[in-house]
Protein backbone atom coordinates (compact mmCIF):
# COMPACT_ATOMS: atom_id res chain seq x y z
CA UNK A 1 120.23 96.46 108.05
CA UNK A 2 119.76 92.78 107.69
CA UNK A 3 116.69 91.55 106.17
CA UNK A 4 115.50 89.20 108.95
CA UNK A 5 115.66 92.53 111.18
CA UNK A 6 113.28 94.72 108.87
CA UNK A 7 111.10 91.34 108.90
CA UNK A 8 110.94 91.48 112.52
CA UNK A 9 109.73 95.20 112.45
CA UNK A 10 107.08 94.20 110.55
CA UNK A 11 105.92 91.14 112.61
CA UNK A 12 106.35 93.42 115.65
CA UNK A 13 104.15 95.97 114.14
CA UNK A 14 101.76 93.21 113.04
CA UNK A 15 101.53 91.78 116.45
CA UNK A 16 101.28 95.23 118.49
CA UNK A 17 97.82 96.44 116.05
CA UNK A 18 96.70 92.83 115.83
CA UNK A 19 96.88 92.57 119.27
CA UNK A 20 94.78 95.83 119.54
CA UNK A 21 92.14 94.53 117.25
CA UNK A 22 93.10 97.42 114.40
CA UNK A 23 93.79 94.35 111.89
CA UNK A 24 94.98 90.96 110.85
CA UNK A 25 98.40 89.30 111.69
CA UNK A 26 99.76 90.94 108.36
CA UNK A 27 102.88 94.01 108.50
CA UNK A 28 105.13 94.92 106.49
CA UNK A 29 108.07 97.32 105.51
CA UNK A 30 109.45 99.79 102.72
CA UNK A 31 113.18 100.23 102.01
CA UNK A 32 114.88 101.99 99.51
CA UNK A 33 118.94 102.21 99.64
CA UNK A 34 119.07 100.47 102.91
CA UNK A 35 116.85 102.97 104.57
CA UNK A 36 113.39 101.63 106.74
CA UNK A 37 110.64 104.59 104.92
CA UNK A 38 107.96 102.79 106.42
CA UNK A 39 106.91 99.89 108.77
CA UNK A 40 102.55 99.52 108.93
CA UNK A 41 100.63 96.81 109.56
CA UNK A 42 96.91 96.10 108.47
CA UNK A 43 94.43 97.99 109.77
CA UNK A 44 91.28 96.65 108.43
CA UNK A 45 89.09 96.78 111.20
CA UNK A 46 90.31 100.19 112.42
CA UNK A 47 90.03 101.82 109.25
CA UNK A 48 86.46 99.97 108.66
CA UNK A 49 88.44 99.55 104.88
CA UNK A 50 89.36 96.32 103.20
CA UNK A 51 92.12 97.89 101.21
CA UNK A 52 93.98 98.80 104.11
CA UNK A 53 96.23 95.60 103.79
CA UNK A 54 99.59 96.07 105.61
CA UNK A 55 101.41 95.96 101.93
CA UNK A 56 98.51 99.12 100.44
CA UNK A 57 99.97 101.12 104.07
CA UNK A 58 103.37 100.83 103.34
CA UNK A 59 103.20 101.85 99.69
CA UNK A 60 101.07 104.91 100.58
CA UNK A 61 103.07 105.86 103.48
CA UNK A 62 106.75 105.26 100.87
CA UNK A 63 104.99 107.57 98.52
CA UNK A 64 103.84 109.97 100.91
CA UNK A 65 107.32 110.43 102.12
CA UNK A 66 108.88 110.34 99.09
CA UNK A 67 106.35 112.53 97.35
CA UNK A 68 105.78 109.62 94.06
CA UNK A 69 103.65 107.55 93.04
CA UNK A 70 107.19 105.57 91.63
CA UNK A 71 108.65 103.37 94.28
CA UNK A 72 111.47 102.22 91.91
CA UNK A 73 114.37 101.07 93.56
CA UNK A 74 112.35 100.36 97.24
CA UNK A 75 112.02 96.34 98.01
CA UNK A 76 108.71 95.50 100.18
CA UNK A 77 109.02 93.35 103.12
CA UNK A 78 105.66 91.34 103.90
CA UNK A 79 104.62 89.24 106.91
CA UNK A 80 102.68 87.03 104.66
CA UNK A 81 102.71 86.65 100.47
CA UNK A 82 101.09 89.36 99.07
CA UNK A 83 97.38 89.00 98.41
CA UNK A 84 96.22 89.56 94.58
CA UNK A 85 95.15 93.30 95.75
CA UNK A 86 98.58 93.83 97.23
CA UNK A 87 100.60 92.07 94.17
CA UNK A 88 99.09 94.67 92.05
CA UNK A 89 99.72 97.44 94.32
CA UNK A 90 103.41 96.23 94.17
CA UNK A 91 103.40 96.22 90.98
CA UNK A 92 101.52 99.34 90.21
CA UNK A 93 104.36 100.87 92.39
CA UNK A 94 107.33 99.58 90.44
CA UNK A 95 108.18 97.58 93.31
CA UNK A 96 110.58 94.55 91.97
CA UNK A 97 111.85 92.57 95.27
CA UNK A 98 109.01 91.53 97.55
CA UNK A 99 110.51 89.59 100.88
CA UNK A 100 107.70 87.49 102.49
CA UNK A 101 107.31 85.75 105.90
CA UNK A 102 104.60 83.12 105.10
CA UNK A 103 102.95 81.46 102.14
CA UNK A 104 99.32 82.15 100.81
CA UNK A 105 98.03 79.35 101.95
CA UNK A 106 99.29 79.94 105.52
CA UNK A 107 97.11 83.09 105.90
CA UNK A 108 94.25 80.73 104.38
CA UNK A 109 94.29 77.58 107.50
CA UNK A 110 93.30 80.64 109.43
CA UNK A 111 90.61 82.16 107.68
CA UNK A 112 91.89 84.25 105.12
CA UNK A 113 90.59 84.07 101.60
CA UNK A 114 93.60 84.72 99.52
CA UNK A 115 93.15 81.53 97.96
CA UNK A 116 89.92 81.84 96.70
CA UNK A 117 90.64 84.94 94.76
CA UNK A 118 93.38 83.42 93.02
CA UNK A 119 91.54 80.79 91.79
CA UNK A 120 88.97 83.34 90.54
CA UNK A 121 91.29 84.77 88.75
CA UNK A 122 93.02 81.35 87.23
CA UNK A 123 89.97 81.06 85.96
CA UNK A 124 89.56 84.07 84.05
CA UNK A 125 86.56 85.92 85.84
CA UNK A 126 84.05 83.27 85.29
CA UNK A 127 82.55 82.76 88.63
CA UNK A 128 79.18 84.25 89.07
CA UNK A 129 79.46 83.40 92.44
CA UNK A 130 81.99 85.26 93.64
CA UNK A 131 81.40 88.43 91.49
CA UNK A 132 79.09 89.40 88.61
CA UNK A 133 81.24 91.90 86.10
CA UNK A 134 79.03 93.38 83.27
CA UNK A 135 79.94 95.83 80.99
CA UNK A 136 77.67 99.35 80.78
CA UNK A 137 78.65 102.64 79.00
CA UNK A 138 81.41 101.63 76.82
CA UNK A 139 81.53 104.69 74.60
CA UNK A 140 81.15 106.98 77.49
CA UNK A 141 83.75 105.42 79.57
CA UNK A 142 86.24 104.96 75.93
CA UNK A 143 85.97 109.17 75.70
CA UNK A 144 87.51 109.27 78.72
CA UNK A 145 90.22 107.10 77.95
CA UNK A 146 90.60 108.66 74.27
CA UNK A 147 90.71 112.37 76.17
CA UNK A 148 93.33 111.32 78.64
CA UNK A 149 95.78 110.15 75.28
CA UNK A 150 94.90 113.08 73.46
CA UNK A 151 95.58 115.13 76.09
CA UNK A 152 99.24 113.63 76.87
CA UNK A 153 98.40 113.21 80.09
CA UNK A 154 101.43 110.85 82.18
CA UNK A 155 100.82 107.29 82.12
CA UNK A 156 101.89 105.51 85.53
């Protein structure tokens, strides 16, 4: 299947639940080995959930059918460039080829605010006011981490 075609299933699927009011203008596909695993769409204001970005669908629907959390060897087809949420999801994944319809600042003339968490990140967390991060429990939380090493448990 040609890339522009598994594009198109995910602007169609974008368009038929945007159209519906389920979520934004975002879809987007898994393949692995030439085969379509999953085609979703963003379903934000269905799902009342702001993780449930059309990339974050497709990955959990590709691992659900594949039974991993290890998408290695699947490419990710994406209406729109991956938001900093999604990247990491990708990444997370092992996802290595990401095909996207529109740029980040595309999604942002219409009132998405990709952008702005970018630059809160190129800035290395140091906008109060977007978020406050403070760090509480340290040795508590550093068990947990020590435990989980100890304890040889899989790293993914």
């Amino acid at each position: 299947m040609e890339k522009l075609d598994i594009m198109k299933q995910a602007a169609e699927q974008a368009n038929k639940t945007m159209r519906e009011n389920i979520g934004g203008p975002f879809g987007a596909a898994i393949v692995k080995d030439g085969v379509v695993l999953a085609v979703t769409s963003n379903s934000v204001l269905k799902d009342n959930d702001p993780t449930a970005h059309a990339e974050i669908n497709a990955i959990r629907k590709a691992g659900e059918l594949l039974g991993t959390h290890d998408l290695t060897g699947c490419e990710l087809y994406a209406t729109g460039y991956p938001c900093p949420m999604c990247l990491s999801a990708i990444i997370w994944a092992n996802i290595k080829t990401v095909y996207y319809g529109c740029q980040a600042w595309e999604a942002e003339v219409v009132g998405f605010r990709d952008d702005m968490i970018y630059t809160y990140l190129e800035k290395n967390r140091s906008d109060e006011k977007v978020l406050h991060l403070e760090q509480v429990g340290h040795s508590e939380c550093k068990a947990l981490y020590d435990n989980y090493a100890k304890e040889a448990k899989e790293v993914y």
